[in-house]
PDB file of N, CA and C in Angstrom:
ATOM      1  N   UNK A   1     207.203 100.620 129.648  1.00  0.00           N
ATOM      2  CA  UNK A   1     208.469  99.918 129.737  1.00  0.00           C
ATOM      3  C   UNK A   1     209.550 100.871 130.256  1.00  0.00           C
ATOM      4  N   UNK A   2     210.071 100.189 130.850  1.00  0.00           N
ATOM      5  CA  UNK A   2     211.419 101.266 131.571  1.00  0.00           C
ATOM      6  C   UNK A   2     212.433 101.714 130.366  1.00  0.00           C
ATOM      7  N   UNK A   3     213.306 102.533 130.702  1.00  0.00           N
ATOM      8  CA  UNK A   3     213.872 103.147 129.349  1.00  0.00           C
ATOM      9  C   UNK A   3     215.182 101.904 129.340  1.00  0.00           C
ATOM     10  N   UNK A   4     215.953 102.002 131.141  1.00  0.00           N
ATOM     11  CA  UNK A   4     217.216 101.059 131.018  1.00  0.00           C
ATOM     12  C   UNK A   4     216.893  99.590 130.979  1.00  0.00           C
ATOM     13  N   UNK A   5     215.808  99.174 130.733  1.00  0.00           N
ATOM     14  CA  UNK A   5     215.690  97.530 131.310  1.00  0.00           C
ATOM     15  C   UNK A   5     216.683  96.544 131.237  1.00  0.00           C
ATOM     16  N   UNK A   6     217.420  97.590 130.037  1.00  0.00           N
ATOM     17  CA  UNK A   6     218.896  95.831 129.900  1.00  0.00           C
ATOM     18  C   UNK A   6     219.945  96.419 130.738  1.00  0.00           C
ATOM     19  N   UNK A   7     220.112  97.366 131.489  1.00  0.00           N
ATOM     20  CA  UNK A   7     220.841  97.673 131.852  1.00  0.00           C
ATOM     21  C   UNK A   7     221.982  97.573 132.849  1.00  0.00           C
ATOM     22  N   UNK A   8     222.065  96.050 132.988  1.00  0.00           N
ATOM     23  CA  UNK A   8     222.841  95.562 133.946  1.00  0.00           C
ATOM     24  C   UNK A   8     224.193  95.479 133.804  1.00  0.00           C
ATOM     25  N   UNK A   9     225.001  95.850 134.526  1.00  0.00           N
ATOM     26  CA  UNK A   9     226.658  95.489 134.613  1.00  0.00           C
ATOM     27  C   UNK A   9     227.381  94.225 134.097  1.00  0.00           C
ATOM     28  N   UNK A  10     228.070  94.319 132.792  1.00  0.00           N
ATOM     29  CA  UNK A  10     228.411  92.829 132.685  1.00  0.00           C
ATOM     30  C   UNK A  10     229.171  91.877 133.678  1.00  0.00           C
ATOM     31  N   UNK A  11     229.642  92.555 134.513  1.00  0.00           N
ATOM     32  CA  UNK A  11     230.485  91.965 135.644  1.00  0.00           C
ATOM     33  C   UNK A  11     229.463  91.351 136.597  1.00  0.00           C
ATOM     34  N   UNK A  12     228.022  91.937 137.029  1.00  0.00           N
ATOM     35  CA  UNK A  12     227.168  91.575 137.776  1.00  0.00           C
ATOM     36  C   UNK A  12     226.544  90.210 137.072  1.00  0.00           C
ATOM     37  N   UNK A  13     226.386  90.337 135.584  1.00  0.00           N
ATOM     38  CA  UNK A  13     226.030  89.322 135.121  1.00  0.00           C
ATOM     39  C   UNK A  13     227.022  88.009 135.220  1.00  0.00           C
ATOM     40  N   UNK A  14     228.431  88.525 135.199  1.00  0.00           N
ATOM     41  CA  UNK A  14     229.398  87.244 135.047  1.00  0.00           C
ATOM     42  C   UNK A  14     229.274  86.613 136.467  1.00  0.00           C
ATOM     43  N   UNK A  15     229.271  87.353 137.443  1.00  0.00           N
ATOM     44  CA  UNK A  15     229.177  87.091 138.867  1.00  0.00           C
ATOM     45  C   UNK A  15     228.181  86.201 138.827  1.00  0.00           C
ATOM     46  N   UNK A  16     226.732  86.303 138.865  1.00  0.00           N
ATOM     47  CA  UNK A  16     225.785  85.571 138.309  1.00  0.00           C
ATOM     48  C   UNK A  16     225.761  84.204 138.190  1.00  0.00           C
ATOM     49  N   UNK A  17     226.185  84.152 136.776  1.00  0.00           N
ATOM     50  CA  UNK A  17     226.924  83.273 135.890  1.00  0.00           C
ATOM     51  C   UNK A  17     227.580  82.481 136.694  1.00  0.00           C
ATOM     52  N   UNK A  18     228.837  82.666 137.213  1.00  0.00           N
ATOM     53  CA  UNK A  18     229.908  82.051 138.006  1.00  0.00           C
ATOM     54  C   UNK A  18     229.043  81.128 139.232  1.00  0.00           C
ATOM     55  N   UNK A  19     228.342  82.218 139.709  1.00  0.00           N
ATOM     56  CA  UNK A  19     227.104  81.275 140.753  1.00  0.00           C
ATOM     57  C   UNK A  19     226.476  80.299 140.766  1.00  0.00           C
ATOM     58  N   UNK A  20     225.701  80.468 139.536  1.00  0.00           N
ATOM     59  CA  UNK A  20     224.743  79.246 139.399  1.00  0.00           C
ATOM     60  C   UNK A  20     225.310  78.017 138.713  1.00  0.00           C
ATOM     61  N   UNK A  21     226.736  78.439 138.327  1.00  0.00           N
ATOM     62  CA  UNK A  21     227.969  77.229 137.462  1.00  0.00           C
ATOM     63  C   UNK A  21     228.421  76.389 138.709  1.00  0.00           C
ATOM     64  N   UNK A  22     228.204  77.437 139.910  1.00  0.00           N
ATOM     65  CA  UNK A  22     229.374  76.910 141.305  1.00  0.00           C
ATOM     66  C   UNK A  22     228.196  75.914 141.803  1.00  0.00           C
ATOM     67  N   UNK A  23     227.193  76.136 141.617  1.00  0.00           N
ATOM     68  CA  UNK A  23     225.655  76.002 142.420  1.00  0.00           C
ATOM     69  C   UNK A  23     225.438  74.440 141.999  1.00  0.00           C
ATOM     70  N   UNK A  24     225.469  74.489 140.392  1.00  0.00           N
ATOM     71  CA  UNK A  24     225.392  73.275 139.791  1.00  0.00           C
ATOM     72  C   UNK A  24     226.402  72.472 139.717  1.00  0.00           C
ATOM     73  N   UNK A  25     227.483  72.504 139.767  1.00  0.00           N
ATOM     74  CA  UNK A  25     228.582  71.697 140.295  1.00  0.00           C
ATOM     75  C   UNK A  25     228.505  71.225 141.717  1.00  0.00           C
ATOM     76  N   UNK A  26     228.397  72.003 142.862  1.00  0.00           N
ATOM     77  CA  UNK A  26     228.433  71.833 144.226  1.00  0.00           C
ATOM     78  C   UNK A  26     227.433  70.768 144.438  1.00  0.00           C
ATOM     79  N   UNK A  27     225.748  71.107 144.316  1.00  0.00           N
ATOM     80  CA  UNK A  27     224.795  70.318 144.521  1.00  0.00           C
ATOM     81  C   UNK A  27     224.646  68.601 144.317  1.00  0.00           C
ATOM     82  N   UNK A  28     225.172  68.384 143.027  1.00  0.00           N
ATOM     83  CA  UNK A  28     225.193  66.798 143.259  1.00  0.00           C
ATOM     84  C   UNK A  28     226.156  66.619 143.813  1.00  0.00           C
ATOM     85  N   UNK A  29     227.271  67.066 143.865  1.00  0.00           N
ATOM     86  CA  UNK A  29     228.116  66.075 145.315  1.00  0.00           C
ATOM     87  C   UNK A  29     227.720  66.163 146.249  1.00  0.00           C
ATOM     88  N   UNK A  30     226.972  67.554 146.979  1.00  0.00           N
ATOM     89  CA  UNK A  30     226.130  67.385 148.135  1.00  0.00           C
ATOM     90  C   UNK A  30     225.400  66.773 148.250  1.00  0.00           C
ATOM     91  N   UNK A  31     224.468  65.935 147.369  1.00  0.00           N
ATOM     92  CA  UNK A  31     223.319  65.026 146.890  1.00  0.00           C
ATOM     93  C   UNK A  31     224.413  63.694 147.346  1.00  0.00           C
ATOM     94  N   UNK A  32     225.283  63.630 146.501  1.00  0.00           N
ATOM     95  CA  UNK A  32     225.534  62.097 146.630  1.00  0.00           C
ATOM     96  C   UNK A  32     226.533  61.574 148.086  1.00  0.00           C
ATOM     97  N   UNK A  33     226.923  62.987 149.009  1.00  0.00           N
ATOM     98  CA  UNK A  33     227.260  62.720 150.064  1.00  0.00           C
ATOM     99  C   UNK A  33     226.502  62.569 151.095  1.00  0.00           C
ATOM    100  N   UNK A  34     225.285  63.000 150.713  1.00  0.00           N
ATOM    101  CA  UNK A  34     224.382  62.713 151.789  1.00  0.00           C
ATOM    102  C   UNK A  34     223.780  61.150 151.599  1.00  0.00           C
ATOM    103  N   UNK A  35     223.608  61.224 150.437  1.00  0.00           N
ATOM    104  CA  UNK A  35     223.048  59.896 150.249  1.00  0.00           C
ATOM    105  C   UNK A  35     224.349  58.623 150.669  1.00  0.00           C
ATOM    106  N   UNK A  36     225.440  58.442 150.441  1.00  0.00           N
ATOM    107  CA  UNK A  36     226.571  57.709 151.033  1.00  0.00           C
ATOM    108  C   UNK A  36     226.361  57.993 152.198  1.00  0.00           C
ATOM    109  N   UNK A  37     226.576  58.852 153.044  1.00  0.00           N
ATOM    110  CA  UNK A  37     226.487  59.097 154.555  1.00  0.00           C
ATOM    111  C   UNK A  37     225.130  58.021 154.906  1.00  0.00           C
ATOM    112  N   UNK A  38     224.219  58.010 154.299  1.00  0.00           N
ATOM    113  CA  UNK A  38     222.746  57.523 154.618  1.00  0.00           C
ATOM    114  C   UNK A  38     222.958  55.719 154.911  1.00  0.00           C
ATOM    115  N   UNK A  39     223.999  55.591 154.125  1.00  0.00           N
ATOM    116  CA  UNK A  39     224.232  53.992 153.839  1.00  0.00           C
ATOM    117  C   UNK A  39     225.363  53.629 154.558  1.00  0.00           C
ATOM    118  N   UNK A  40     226.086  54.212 155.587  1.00  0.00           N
ATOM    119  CA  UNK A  40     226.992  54.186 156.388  1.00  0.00           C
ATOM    120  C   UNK A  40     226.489  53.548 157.458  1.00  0.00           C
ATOM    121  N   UNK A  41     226.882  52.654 158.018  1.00  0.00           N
ATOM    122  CA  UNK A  41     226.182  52.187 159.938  1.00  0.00           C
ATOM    123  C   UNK A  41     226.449  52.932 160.589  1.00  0.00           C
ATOM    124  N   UNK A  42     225.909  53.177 161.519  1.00  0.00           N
ATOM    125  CA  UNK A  42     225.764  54.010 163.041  1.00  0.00           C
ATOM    126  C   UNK A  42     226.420  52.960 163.696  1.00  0.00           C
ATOM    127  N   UNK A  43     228.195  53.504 164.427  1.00  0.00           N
ATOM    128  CA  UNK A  43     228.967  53.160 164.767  1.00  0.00           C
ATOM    129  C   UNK A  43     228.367  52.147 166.688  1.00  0.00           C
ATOM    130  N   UNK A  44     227.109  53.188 166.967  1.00  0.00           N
ATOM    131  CA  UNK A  44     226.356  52.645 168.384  1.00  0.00           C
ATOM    132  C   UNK A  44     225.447  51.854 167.586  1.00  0.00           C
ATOM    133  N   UNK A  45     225.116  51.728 167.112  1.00  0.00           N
ATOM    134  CA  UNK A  45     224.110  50.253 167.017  1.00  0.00           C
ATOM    135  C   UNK A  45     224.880  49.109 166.691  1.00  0.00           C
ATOM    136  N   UNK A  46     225.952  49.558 165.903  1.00  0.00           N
ATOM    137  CA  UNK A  46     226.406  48.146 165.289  1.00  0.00           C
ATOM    138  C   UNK A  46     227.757  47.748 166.249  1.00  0.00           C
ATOM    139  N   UNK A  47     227.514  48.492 167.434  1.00  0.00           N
ATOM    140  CA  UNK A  47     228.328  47.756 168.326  1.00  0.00           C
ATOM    141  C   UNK A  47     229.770  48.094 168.418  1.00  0.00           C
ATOM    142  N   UNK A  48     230.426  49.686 167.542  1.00  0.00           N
ATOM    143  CA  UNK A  48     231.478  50.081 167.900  1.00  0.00           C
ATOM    144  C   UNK A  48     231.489  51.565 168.449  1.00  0.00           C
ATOM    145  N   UNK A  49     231.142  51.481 169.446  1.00  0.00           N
ATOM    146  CA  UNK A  49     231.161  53.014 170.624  1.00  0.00           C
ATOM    147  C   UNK A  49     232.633  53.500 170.414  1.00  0.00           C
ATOM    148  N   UNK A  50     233.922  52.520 170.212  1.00  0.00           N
ATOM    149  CA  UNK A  50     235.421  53.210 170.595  1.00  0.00           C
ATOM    150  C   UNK A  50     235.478  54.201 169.453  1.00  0.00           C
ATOM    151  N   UNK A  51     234.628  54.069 168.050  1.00  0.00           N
ATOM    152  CA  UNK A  51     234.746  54.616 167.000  1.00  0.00           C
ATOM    153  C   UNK A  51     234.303  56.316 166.992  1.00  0.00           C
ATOM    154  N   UNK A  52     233.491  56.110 168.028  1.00  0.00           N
ATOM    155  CA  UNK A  52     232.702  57.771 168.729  1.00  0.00           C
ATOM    156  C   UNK A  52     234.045  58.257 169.590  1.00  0.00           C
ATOM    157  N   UNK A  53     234.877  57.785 170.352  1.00  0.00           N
ATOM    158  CA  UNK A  53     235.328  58.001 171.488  1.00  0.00           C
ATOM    159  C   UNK A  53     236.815  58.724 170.576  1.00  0.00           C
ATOM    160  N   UNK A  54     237.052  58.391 169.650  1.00  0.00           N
ATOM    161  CA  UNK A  54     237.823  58.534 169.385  1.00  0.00           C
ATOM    162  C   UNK A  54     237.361  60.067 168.467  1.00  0.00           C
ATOM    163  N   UNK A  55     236.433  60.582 167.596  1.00  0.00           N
ATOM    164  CA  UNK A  55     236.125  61.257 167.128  1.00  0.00           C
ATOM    165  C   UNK A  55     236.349  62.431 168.249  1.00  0.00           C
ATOM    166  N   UNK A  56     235.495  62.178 169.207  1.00  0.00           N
ATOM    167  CA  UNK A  56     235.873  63.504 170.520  1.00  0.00           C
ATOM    168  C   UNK A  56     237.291  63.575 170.627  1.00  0.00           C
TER     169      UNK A  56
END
C-alpha cells in the first residue's frame, strides 16, 4: 500500500465535487432539449423555407 494514498488536496477534491454537481445539473436539461428540439417540425418540410431565410 502506498504510504500517501489519501493524500489529495482538499481544494482538488472540492473542484471535483463542484464538477460532477455542474455535470448533474447540466445533463438533464441537455436531455430534455434535445428531446423538445426532436418534436419541433422541420421548417422545409412543413412548408416554411422564409423561416430558414431569415435565420441566415
Amino acid at each position: 500500500m502506498a504510504e500517501h494514498a489519501h493524500s489529495t488536496p482538499a481544494s482538488t477534491r472540492a473542484a471535483e465535487s463542484r464538477a460532477h454537481i455542474l455535470a448533474a445539473l447540466i445533463a438533464p436539461f441537455l436531455i430534455a432539449l434535445a428531446i423538445f428540439s426532436l418534436g419541433t417540425p422541420d421548417p422545409v418540410t412543413t412548408g416554411h423555407p422564409t423561416a430558414i431565410e431569415a435565420v441566415r
